[in-house]
Protein backbone atom coordinates (compact mmCIF):
# COMPACT_ATOMS: atom_id res chain seq x y z
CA UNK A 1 -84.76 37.39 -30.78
CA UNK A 2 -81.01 38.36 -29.83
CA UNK A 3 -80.47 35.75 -27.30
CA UNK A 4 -81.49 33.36 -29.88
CA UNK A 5 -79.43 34.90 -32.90
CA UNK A 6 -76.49 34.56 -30.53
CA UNK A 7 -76.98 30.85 -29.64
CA UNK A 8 -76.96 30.32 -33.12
CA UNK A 9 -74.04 31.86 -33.55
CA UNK A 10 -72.06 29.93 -30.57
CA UNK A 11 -73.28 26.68 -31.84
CA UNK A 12 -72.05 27.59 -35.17
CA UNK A 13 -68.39 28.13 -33.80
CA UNK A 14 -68.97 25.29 -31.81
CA UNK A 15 -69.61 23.14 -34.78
CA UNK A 16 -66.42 24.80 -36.70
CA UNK A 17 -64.02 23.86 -33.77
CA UNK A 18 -65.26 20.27 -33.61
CA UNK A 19 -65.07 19.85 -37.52
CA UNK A 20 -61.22 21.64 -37.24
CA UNK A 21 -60.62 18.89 -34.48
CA UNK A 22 -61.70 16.09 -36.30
CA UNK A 23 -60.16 16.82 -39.42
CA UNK A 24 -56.56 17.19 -37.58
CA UNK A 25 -56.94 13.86 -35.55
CA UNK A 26 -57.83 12.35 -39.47
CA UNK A 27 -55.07 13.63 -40.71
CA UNK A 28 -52.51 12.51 -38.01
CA UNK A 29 -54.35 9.29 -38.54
CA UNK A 30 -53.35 8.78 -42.26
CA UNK A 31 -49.98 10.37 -41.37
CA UNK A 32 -49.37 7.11 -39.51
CA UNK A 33 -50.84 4.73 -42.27
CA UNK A 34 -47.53 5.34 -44.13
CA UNK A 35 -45.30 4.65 -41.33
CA UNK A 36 -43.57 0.55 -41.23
CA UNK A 37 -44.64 -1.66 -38.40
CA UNK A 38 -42.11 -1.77 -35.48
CA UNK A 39 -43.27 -5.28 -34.55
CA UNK A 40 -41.31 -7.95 -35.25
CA UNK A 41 -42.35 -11.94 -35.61
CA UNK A 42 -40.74 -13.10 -32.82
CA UNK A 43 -40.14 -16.66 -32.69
CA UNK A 44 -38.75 -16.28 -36.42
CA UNK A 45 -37.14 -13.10 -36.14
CA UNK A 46 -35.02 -11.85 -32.99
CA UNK A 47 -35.02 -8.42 -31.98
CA UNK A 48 -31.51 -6.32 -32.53
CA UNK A 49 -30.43 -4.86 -28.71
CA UNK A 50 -28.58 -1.93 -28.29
CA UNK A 51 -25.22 -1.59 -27.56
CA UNK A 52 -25.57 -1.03 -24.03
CA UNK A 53 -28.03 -3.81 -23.59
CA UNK A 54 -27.26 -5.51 -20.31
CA UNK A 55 -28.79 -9.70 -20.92
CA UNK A 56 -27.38 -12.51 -19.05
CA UNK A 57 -24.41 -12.45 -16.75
CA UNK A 58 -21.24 -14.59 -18.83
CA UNK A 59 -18.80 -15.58 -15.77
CA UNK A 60 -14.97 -17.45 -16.77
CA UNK A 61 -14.05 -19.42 -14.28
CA UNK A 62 -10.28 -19.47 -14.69
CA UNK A 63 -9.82 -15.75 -14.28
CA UNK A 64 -12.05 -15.06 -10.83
CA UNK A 65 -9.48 -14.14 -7.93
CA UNK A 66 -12.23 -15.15 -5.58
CA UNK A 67 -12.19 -11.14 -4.26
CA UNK A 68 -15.64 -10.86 -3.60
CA UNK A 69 -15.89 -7.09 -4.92
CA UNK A 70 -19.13 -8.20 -6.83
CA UNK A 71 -20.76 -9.76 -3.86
CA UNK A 72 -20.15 -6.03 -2.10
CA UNK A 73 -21.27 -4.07 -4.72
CA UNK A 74 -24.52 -6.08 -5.64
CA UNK A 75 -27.58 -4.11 -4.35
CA UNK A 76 -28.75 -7.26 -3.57
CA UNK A 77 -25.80 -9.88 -2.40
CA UNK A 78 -27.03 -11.83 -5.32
CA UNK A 79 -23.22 -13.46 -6.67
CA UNK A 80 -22.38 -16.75 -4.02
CA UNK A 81 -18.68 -16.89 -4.03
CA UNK A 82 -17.07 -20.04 -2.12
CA UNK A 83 -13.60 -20.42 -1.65
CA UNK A 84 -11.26 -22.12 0.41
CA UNK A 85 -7.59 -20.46 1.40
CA UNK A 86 -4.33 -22.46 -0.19
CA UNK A 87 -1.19 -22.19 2.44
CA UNK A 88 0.77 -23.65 0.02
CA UNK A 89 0.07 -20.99 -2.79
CA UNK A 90 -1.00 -18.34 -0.64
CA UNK A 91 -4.07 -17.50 -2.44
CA UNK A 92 -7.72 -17.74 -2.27
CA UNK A 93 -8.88 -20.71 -4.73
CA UNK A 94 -12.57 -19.90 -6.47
CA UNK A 95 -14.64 -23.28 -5.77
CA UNK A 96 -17.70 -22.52 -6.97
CA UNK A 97 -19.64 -19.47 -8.61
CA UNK A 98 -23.19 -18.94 -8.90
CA UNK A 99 -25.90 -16.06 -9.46
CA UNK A 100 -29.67 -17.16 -9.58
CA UNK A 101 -31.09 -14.94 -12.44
CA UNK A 102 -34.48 -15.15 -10.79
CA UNK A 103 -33.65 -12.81 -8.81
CA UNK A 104 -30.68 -10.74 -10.62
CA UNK A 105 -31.86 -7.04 -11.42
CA UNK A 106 -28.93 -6.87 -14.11
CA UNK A 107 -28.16 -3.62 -12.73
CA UNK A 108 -24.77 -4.15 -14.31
CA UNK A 109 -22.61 -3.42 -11.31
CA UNK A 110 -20.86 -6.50 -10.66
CA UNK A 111 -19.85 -6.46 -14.06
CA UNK A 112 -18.19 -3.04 -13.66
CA UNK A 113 -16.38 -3.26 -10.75
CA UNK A 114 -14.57 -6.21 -11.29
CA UNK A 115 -11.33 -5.88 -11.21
CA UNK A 116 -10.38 -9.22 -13.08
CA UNK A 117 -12.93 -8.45 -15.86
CA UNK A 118 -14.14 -12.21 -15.70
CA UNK A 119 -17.94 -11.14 -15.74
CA UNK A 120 -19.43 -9.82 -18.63
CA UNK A 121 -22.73 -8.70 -20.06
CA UNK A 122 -24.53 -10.52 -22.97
CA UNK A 123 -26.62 -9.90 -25.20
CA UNK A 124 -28.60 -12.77 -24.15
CA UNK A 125 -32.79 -11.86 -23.24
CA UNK A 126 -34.00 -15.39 -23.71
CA UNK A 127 -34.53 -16.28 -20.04
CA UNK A 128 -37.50 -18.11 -19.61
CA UNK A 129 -37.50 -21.46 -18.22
CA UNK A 130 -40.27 -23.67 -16.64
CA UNK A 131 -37.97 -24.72 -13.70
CA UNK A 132 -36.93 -21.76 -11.45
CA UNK A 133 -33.72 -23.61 -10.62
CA UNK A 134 -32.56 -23.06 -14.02
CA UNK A 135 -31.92 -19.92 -13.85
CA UNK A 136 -29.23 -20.31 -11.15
């Protein structure tokens, strides 16, 4: 008779703790119902990016010195610099400029270290493309 009084007894508190647990995932569950969707409907409506967002890679042309310093500190050697020397001038003249986004991490570091600030960072995350060559 005792060991059966006391099984009662442990499926009773049993039954308590899984009513207790129930009842606080319910309520957590209509705690959310009043909460506003985060999603947003993307084609239509375009998602606001932080201020430290780091999107496409914007390069001027007429201020690169051609120094290289974001070929060097790419973990990758992603930026393709070409240049050709002018004895006349004495300077390095930029011929062409490229970075293939395919492959681009956007770590951010070429951006930084350049000491002409003629990279920057946009806020630009629309990369897709059905052509890989594109994206160079």
């Amino acid at each position: 008779m005792f060991p059966m009084l006391t099984g009662f007894i442990s499926y009773g508190q049993q039954t308590i703790r899984a009513a207790r647990y129930i009842g606080q995932s319910f309520i957590i569950t209509l705690s959310h119902t009043n909460r506003l969707p985060i999603t947003i409907h993307y084609p239509y409506e375009k998602a606001i990016t932080s201020e430290r967002f780091r999107g496409r890679i914007h390069f001027e042309f007429d201020k690169c010195i051609a120094c290289e310093v974001c070929v060097r500190v790419c973990p990758i050697d992603l930026p393709l610099v070409d240049w050709r020397f002018e004895k006349d001038i004495k300077r390095k003249q930029l011929l062409n400029y490229s970075i293939d986004f395919g492959v681009c991490i956007f770590c951010g570091n070429c951006v930084e270290y350049c000491p002409k600030n003629c990279l920057s960072m946009t806020e630009e995350y629309e990369l897709s493309t059905y052509d890989r060559h594109e994206l160079n």
